[in-house]
Protein backbone atom coordinates (compact mmCIF):
# COMPACT_ATOMS: atom_id res chain seq x y z
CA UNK A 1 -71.17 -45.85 45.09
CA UNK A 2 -71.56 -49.47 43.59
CA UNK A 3 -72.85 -49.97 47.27
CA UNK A 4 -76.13 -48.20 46.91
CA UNK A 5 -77.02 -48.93 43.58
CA UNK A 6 -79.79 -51.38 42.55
CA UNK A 7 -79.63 -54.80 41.09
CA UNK A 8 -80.94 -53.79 38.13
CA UNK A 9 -78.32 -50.95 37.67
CA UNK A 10 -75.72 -53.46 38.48
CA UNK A 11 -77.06 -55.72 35.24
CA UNK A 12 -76.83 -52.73 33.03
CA UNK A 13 -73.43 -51.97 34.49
CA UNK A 14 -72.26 -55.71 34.19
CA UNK A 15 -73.34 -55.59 30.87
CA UNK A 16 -71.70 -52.48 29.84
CA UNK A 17 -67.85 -53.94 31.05
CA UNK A 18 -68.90 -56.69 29.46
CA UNK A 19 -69.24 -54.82 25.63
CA UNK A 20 -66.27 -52.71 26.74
CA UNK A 21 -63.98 -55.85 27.44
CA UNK A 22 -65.38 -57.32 23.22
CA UNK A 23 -65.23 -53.47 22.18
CA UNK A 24 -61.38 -53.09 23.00
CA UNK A 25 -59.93 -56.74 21.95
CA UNK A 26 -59.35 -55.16 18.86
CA UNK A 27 -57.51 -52.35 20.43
CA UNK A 28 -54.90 -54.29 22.41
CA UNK A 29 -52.28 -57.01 21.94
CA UNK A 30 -52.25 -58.51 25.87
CA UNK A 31 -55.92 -60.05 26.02
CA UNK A 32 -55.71 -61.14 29.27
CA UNK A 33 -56.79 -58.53 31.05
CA UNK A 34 -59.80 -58.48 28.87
CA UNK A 35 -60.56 -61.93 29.30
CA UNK A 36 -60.00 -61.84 32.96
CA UNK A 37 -62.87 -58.72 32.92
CA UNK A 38 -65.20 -61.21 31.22
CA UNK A 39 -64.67 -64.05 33.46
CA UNK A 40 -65.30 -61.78 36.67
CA UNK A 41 -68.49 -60.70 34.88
CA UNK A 42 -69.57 -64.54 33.91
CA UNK A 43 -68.60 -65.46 38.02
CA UNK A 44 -71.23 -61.96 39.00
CA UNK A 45 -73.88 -63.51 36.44
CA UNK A 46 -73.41 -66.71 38.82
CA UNK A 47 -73.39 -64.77 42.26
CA UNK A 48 -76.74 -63.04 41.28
CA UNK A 49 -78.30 -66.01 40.14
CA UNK A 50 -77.98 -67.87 43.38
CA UNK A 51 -79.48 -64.05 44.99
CA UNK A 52 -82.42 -65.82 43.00
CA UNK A 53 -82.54 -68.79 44.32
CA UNK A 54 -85.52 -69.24 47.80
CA UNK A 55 -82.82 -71.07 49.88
CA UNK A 56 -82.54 -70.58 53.50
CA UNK A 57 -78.68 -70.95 53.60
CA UNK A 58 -77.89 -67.79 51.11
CA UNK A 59 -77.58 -64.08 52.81
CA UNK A 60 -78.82 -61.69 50.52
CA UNK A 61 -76.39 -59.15 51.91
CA UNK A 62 -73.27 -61.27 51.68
CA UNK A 63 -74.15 -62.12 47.58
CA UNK A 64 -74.66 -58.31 46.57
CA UNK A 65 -71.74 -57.61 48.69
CA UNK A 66 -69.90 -59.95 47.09
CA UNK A 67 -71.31 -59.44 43.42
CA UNK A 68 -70.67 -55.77 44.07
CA UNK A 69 -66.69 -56.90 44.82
CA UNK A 70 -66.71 -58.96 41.71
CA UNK A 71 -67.97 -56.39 39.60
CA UNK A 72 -65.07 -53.74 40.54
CA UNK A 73 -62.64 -56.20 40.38
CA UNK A 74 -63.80 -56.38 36.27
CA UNK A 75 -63.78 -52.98 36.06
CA UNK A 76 -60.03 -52.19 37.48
CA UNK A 77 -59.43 -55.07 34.75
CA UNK A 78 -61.16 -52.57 31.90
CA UNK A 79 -59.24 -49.55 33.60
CA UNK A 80 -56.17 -50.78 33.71
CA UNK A 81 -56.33 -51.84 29.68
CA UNK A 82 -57.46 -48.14 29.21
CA UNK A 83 -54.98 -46.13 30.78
CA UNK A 84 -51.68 -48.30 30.63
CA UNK A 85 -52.63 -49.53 26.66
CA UNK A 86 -54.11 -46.99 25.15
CA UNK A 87 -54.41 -43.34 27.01
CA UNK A 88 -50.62 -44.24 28.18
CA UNK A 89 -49.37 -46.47 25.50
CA UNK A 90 -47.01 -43.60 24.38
CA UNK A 91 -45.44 -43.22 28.04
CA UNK A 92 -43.33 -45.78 28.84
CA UNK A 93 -45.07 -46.77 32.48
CA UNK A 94 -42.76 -49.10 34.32
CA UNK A 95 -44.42 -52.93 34.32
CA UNK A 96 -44.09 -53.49 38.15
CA UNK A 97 -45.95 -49.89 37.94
CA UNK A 98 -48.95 -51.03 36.47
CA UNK A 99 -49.00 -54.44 38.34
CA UNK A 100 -48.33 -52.29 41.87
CA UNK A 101 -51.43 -50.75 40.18
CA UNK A 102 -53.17 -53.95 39.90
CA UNK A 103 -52.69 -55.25 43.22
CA UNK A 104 -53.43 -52.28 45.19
CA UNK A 105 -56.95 -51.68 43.67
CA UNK A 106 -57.72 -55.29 44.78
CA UNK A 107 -56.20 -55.35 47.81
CA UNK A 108 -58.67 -52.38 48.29
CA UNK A 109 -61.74 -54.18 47.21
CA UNK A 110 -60.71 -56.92 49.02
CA UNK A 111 -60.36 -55.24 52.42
CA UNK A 112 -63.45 -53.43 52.00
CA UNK A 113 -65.88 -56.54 51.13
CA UNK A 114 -63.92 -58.40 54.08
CA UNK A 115 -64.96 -54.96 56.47
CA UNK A 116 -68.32 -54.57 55.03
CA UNK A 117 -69.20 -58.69 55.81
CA UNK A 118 -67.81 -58.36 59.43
CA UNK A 119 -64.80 -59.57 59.31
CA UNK A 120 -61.71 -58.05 61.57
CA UNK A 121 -59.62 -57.04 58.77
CA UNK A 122 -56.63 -55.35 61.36
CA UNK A 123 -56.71 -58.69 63.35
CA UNK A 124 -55.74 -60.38 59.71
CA UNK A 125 -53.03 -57.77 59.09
CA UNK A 126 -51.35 -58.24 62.45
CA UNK A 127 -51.73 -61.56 62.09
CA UNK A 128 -50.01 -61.51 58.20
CA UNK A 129 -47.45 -59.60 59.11
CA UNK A 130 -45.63 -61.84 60.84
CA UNK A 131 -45.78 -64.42 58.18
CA UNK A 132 -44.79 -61.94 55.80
CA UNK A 133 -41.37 -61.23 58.01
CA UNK A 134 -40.88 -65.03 57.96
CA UNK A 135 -41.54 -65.58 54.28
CA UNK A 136 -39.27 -62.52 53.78
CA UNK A 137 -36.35 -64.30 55.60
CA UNK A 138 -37.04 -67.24 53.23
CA UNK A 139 -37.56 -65.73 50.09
CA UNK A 140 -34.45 -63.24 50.44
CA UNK A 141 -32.98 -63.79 47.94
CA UNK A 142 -36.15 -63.70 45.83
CA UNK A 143 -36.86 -60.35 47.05
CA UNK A 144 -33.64 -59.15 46.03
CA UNK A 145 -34.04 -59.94 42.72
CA UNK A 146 -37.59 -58.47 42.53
CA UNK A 147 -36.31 -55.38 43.74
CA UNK A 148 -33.59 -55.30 41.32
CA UNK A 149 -35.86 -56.00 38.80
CA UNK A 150 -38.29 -53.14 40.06
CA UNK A 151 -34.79 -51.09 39.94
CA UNK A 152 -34.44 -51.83 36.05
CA UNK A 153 -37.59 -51.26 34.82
CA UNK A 154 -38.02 -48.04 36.68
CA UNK A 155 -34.70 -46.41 35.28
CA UNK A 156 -35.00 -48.51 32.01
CA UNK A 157 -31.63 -49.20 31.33
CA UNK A 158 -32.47 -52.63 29.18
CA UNK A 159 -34.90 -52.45 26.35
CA UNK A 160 -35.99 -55.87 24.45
CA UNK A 161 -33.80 -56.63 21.45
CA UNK A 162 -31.18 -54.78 22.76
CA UNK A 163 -27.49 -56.56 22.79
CA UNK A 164 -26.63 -57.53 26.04
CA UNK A 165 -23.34 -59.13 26.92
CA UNK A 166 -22.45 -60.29 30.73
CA UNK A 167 -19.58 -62.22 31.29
CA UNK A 168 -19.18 -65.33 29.18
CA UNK A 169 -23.05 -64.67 28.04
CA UNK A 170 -24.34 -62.63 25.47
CA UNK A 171 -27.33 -62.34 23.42
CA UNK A 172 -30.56 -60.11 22.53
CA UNK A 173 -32.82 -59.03 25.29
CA UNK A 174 -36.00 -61.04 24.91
CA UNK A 175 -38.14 -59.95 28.41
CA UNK A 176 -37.16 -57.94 31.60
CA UNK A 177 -39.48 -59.57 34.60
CA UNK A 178 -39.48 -58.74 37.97
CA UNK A 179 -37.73 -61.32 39.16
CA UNK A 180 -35.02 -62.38 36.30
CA UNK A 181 -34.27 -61.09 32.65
CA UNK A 182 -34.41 -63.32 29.54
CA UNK A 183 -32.17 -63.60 27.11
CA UNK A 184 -31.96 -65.31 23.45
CA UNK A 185 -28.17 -66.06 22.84
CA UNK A 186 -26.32 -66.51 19.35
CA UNK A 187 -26.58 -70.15 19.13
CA UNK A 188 -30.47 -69.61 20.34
CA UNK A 189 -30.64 -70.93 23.71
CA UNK A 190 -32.48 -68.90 26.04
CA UNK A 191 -30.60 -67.91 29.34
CA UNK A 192 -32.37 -66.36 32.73
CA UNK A 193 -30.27 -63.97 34.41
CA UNK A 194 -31.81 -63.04 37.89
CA UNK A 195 -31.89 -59.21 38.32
CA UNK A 196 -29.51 -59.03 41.05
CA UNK A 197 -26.69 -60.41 39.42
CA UNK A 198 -27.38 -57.23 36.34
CA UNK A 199 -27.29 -54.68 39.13
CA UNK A 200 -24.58 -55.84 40.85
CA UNK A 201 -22.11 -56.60 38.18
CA UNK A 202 -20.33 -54.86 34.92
CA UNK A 203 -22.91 -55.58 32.34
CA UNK A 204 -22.20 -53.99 28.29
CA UNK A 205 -24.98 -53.06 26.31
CA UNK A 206 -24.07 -52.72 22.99
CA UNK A 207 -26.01 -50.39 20.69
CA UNK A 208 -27.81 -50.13 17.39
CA UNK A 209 -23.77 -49.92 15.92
CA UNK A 210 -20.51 -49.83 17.55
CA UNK A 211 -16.80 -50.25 16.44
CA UNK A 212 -14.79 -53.34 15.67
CA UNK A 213 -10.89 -52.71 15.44
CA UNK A 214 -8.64 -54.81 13.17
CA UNK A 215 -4.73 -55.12 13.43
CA UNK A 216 -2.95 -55.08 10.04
CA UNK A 217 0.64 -55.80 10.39
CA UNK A 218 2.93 -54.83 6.98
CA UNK A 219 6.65 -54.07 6.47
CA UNK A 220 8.35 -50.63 6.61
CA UNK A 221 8.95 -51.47 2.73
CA UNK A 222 5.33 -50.53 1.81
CA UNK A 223 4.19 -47.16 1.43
CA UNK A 224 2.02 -46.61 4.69
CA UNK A 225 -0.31 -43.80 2.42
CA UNK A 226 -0.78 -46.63 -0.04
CA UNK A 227 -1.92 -48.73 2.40
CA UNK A 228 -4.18 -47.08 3.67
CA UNK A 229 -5.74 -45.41 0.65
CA UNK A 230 -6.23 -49.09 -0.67
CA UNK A 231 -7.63 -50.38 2.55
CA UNK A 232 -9.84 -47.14 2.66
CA UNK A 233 -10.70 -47.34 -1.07
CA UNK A 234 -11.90 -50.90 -1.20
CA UNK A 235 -14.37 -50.93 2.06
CA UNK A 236 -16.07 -47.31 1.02
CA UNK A 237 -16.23 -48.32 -3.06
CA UNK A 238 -19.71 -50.23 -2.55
CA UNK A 239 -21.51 -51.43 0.98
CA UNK A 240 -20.64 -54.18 2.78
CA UNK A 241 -23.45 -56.37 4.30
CA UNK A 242 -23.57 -55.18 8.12
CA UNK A 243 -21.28 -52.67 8.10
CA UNK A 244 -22.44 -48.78 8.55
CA UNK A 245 -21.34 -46.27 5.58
CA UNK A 246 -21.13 -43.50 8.30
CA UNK A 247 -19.21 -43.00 10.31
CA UNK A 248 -16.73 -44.00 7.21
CA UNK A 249 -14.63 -47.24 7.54
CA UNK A 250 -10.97 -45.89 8.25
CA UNK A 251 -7.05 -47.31 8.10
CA UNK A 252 -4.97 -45.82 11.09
CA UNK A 253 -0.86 -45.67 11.17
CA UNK A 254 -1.75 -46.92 14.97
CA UNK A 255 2.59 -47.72 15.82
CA UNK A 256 5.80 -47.92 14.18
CA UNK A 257 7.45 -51.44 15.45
CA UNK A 258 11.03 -52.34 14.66
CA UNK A 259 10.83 -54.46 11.37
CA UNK A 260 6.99 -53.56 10.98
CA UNK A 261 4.42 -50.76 11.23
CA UNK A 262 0.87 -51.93 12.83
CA UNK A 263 -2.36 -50.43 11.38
CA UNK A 264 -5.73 -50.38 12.93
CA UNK A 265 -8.78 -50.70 10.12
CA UNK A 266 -11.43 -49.50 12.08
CA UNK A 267 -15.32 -50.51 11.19
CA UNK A 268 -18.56 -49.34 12.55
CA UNK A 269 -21.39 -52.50 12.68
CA UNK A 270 -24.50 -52.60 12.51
CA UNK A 271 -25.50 -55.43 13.57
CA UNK A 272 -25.12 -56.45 17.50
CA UNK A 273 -24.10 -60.17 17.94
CA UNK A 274 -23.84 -60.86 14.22
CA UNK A 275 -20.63 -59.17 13.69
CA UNK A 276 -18.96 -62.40 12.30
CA UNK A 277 -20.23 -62.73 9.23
CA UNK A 278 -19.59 -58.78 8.24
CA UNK A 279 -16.02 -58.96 9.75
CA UNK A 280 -15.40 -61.90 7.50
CA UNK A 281 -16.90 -59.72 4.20
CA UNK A 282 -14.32 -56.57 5.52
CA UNK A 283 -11.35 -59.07 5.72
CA UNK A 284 -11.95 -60.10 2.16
CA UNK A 285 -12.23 -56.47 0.89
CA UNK A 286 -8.74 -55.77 2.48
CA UNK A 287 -7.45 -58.95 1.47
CA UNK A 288 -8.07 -58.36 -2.20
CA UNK A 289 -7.16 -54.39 -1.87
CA UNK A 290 -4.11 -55.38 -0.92
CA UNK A 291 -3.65 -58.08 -3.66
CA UNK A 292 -4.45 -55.57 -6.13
CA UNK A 293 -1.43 -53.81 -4.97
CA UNK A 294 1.27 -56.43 -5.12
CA UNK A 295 0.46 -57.52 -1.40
CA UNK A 296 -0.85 -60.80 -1.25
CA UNK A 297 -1.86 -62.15 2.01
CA UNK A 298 -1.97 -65.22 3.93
CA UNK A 299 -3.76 -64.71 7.49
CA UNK A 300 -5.64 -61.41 7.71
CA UNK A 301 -8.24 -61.62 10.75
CA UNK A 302 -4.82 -60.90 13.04
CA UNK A 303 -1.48 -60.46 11.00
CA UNK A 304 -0.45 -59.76 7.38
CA UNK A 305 1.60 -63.07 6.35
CA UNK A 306 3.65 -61.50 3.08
CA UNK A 307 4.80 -63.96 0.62
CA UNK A 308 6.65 -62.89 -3.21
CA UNK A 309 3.87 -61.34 -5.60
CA UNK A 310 2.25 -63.87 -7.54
CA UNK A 311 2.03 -63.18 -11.65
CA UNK A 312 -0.77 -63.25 -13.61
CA UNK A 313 -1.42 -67.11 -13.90
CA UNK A 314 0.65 -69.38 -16.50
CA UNK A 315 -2.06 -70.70 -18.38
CA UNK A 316 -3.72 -67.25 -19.13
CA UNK A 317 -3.41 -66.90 -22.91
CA UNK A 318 -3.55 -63.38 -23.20
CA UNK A 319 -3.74 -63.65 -26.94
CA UNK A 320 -7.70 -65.38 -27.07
CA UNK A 321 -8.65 -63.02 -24.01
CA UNK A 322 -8.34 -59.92 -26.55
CA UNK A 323 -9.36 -61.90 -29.85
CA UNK A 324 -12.34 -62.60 -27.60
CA UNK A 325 -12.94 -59.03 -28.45
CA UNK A 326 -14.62 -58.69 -32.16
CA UNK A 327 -12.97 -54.93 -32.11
CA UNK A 328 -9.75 -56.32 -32.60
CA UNK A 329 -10.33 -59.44 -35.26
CA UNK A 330 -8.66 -57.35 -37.44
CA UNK A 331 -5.25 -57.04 -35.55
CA UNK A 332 -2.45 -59.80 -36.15
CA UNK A 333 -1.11 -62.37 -33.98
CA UNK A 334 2.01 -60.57 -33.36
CA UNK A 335 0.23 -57.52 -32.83
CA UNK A 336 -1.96 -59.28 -29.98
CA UNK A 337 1.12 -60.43 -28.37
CA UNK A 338 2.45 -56.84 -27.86
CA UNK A 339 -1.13 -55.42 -26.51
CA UNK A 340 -1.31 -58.63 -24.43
CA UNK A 341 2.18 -57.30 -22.42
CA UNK A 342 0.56 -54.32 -21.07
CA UNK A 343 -2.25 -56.22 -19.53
CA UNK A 344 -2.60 -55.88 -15.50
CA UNK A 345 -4.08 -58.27 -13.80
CA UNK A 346 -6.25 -57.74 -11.17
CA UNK A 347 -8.68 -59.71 -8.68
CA UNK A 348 -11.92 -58.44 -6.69
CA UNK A 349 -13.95 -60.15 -4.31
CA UNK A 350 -17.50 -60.41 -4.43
CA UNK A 351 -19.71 -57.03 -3.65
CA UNK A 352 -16.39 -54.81 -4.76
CA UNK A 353 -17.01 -52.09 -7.21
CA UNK A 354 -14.59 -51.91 -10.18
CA UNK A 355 -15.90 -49.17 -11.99
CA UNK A 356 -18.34 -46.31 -10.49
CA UNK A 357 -20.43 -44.05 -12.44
CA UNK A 358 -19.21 -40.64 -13.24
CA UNK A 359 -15.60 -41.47 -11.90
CA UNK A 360 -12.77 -40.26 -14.48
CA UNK A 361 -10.68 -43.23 -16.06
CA UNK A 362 -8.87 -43.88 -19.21
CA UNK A 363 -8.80 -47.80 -18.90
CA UNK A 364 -10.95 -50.90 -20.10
CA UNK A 365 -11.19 -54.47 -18.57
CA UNK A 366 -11.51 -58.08 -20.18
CA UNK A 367 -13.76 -60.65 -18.07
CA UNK A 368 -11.08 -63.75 -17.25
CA UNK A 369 -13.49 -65.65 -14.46
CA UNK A 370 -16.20 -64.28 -12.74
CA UNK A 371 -19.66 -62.26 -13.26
CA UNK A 372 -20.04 -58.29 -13.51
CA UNK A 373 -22.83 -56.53 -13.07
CA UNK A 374 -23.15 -53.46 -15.39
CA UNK A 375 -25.12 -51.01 -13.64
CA UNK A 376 -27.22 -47.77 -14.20
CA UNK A 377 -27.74 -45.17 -11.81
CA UNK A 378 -31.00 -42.69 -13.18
CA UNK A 379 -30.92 -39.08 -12.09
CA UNK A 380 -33.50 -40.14 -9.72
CA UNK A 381 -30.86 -42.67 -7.83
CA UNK A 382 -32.37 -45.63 -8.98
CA UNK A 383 -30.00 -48.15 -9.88
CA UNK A 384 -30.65 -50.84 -12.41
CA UNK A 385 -28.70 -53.53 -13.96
CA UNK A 386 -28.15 -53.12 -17.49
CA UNK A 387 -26.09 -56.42 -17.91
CA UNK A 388 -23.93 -59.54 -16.96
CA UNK A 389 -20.76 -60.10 -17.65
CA UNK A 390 -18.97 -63.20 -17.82
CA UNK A 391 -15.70 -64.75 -19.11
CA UNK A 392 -14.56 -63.25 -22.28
CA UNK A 393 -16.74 -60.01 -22.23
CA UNK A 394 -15.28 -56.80 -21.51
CA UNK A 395 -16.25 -53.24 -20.29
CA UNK A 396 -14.70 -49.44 -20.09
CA UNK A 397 -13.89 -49.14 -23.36
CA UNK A 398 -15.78 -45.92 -23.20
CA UNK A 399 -13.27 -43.92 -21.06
CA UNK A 400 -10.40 -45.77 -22.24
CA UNK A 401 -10.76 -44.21 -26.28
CA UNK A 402 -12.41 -41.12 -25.16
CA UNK A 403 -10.93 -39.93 -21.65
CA UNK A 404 -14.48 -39.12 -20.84
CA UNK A 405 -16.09 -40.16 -17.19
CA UNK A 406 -17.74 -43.55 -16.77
CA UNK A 407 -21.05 -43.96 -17.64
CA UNK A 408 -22.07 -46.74 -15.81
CA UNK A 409 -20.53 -48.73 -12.48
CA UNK A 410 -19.53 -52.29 -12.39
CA UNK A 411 -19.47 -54.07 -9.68
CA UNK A 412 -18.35 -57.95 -9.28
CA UNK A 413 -20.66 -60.11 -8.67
CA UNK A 414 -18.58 -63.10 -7.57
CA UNK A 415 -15.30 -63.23 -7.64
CA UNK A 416 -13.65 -61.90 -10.39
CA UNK A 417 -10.59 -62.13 -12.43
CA UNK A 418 -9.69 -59.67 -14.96
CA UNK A 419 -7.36 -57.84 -16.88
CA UNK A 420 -6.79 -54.00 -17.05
CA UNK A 421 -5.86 -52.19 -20.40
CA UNK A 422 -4.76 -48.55 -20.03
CA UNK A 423 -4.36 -45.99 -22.56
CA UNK A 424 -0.88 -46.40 -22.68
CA UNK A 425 -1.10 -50.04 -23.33
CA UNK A 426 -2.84 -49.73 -26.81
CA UNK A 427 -1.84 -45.72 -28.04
CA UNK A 428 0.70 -46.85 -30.61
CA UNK A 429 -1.28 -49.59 -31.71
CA UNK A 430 -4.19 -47.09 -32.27
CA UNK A 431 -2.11 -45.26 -34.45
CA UNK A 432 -0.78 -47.94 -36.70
CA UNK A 433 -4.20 -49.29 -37.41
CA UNK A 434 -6.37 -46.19 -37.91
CA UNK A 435 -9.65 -48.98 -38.42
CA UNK A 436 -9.62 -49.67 -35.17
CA UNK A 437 -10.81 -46.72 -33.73
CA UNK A 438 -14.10 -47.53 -36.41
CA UNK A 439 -14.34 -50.93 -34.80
CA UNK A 440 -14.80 -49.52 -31.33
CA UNK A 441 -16.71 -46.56 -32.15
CA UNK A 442 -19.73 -49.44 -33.66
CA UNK A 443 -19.45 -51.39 -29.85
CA UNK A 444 -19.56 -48.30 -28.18
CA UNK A 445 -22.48 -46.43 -29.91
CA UNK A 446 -24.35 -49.57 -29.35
CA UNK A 447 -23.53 -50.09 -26.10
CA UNK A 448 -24.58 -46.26 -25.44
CA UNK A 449 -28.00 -47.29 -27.12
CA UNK A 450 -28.27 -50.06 -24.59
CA UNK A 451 -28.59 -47.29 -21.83
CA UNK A 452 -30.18 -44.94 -23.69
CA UNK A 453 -33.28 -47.43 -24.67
CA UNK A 454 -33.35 -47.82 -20.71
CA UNK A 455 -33.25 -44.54 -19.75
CA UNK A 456 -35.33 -43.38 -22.66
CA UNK A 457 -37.78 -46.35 -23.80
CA UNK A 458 -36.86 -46.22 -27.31
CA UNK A 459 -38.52 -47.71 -30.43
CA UNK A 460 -36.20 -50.04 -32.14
CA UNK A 461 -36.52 -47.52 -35.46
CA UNK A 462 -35.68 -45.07 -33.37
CA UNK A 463 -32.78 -46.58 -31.51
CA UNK A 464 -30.77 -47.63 -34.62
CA UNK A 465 -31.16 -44.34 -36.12
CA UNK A 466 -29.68 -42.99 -33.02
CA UNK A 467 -26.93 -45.40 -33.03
CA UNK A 468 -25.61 -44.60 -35.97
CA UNK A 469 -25.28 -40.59 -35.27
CA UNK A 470 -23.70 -41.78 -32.22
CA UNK A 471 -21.25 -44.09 -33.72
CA UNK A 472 -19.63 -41.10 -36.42
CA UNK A 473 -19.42 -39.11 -33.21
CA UNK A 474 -17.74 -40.96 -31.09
CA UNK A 475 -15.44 -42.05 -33.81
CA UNK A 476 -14.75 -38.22 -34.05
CA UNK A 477 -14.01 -38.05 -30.53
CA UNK A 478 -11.71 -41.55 -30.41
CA UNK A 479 -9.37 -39.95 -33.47
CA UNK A 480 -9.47 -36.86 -31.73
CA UNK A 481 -8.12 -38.37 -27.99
CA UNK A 482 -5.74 -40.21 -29.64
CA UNK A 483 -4.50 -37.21 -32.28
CA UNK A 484 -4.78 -34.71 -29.09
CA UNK A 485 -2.22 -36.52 -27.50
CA UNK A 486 0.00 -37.83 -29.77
CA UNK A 487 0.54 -34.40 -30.94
């Protein structure tokens, strides 16, 4: 017992909470308790200095008494940063647990140094406990909320950063206290909710993701599998900022009105609270999915507004989009003119993939506005961008004179305008000038050399050398595509 010991073994044991409290600062977030150790061990320094002093007035029983109280009050300080922080750090020990904890070690140490001095400790608990009923009756409703909060940290239904919405109020869990919970809202005010109010009431707690629901109204005249594979299509193609991959985004048939059929685009977030800004990027993606498909839109957060399909606009001059293309200087004006009536065009928003790596296709696109990125995908999934594509460039050529799967993805960067050439579109013109097929070939092969150097870390020597094989091949393979199915 502290009791018995001698002054000199209370020093050393001074001393020793004292290293413990500098030892674990480095150990611990919460300091306080550490500090608080020290200053109980600077206030026992005191109380044994005045045992030192030859004055009349000091009892030397009273002072090591009271320096022996001092000097377990530091150590349930030391104890309670060992076992809560770092024995029990991994077991989630209720707060009012650990301060319960607290208080009932120095209420003990308390009573004790009161008993061992003389004083009538019961006649101070009968005494107390009637101003504890009457502080009770007027801190009621304080009490509730303390117990409420006892109540939620115990079954620890609210973690911090967790979403919480109640009523009107909603925001991220910042601090659960005894007595009220904190909360950091959207705008980033900070509101207190006492406890009693969260136990009492219908309080959501929304999750690391959760579903958002959006109504799509269209007209019996579209094809409801259409629909929904474009709706589908366009929010699965690439991610979307906020939005989870899986479970997949999904279009539902949800009822069959008179004049209308409602659908229900269903999205899981990821994101608690800042669900705006990703429901804005999925409204886009439908928007444009939709366009693609001779839909336009007008309002799409609630309704589908239809209005007539919009051409391709008036001042595109088809003609200087595909001279733009030096594979085609050799084709005539007139020539140009009948490629440029089998152009499609098409619009993507921003973040939309127009082209993904090893899909099958037998098309090519010409840049109108916009930036796309070209990119690679390695074996290893790395992805890297091979290059930027702006007004005037094109891409796909690849699959459109060879039928073979694309080699690279292409994703829009902003948003992009472009026109679609399918193999349809330029098969009789491939036929009536054979040099064409030469002309594309030399892009091609270099553009394979391109993602070959990248892939490969060719020498330039090297490169062209391999270029040039790969240009006779592939204008092997062009001639025969185009002879295969001609004949």
């Amino acid at each position: 017992m502290l009791e018995s010991t001698t002054p000199a073994i209370l020093i050393w044991m001074a001393l020793g909470i004292a290293l413990a409290a500098i030892a674990l600062r480095s150990q611990v977030r919460d300091r306080r308790r550490l500090r608080a150790a020290l200053v109980f061990i600077v206030l026992f320094t005191t109380v044994r200095f005045l045992r030192m002093l030859p004055v009349s007035w000091t009892d030397p029983r009273l002072i090591d008494d009271f320096s022996v109280a001092i000097l377990q009050l530091a150590s349930v300080q030391i104890a309670r940063v060992l076992v809560f922080d770092l024995i029990l750090r991994r077991v989630r020990v209720p707060r009012w647990a650990v301060e319960a904890f607290v208080i009932a070690a120095y209420l003990g140490i308390i009573g004790s140094a009161l008993y061992k001095s003389g004083v009538n400790v019961t006649g101070i608990f009968a005494t107390s406990a009637v101003a504890t009923a009457v502080i009770g009756l007027a801190l009621q409703e304080t009490l509730v909320n303390v117990a409420a909060g006892i109540s939620i940290q115990f079954e620890g239904s609210f973690q911090n950063d967790q979403f919480l919405r109640y009523g009107d109020i909603a925001g991220w869990i910042q601090h659960v206290r005894l007595r009220y919970t904190e909360l950091k809202t959207l705008d980033g005010a900070t509101i207190i909710i006492p406890n009693s109010l969260l136990t009492r009431s219908q309080v959501t707690v929304i999750g690391d993701s959760y579903r958002r629901s959006i109504p799509l109204l269209m007209p019996h005249s579209f094809d409801p599998q259409s629909v929904i594979a474009a709706v589908e299509s366009a929010l699965c193609a690439s991610p979307v900022e906020g939005v989870a991959p899986q479970p997949a985004p999904e279009c539902l048939v949800d009822e069959m009105g008179p004049g209308h059929i409602k659908y229900a685009v269903r999205v899981w977030l990821t994101k608690p609270g800042q669900h705006t800004s990703a429901m804005s990027a999925v409204n886009v993606r439908i928007y444009y999915a939709l366009k693609r498909l001779g839909m336009p839109v007008g309002d799409i957060p609630q309704t589908v507004e239809l209005v007539a399909p919009r051409p391709a606009p008036a001042t595109m001059d088809h003609k200087a989009l595909l001279r733009g293309a030096h594979f085609l200087r050799h084709i005539g004006d007139a020539e140009l003119s009948s490629l440029g009536d089998h152009l499609s065009h098409l619009s993507y928003g921003p973040g939309e993939c127009i082209l993904r790596q090893g899909d099958p296709g037998d098309s090519m696109y010409f840049v109108v506005d916009g930036t796309v990125a070209i990119m690679f995908k390695s074996p290893d999934g790395a992805e890297t961008e091979v290059k930027a594509m702006g007004p005037g460039d094109f891409f796909g050529e690849r699959s459109l004179m060879t039928g073979e799967a694309r080699t690279a993805s292409a994703v829009a960067r902003t948003r992009v305008e472009c026109c679609m050439l399918n193999k349809a579109g330029i098969e009789d013109l491939m036929h009536r000038q054979p040099q064409l097929a030469e002309d594309v070939s030399v892009v091609m092969a270099h553009r394979q050399m391109e993602l070959a150097g990248l892939r490969e870390k060719l020498d330039l020597e090297t490169a062209r050398q391999r270029e040039r094989e790969s240009q006779i091949q592939l204008l092997k393979r062009i001639q025969r595509y185009f002879a295969d199915e001609n004949a």
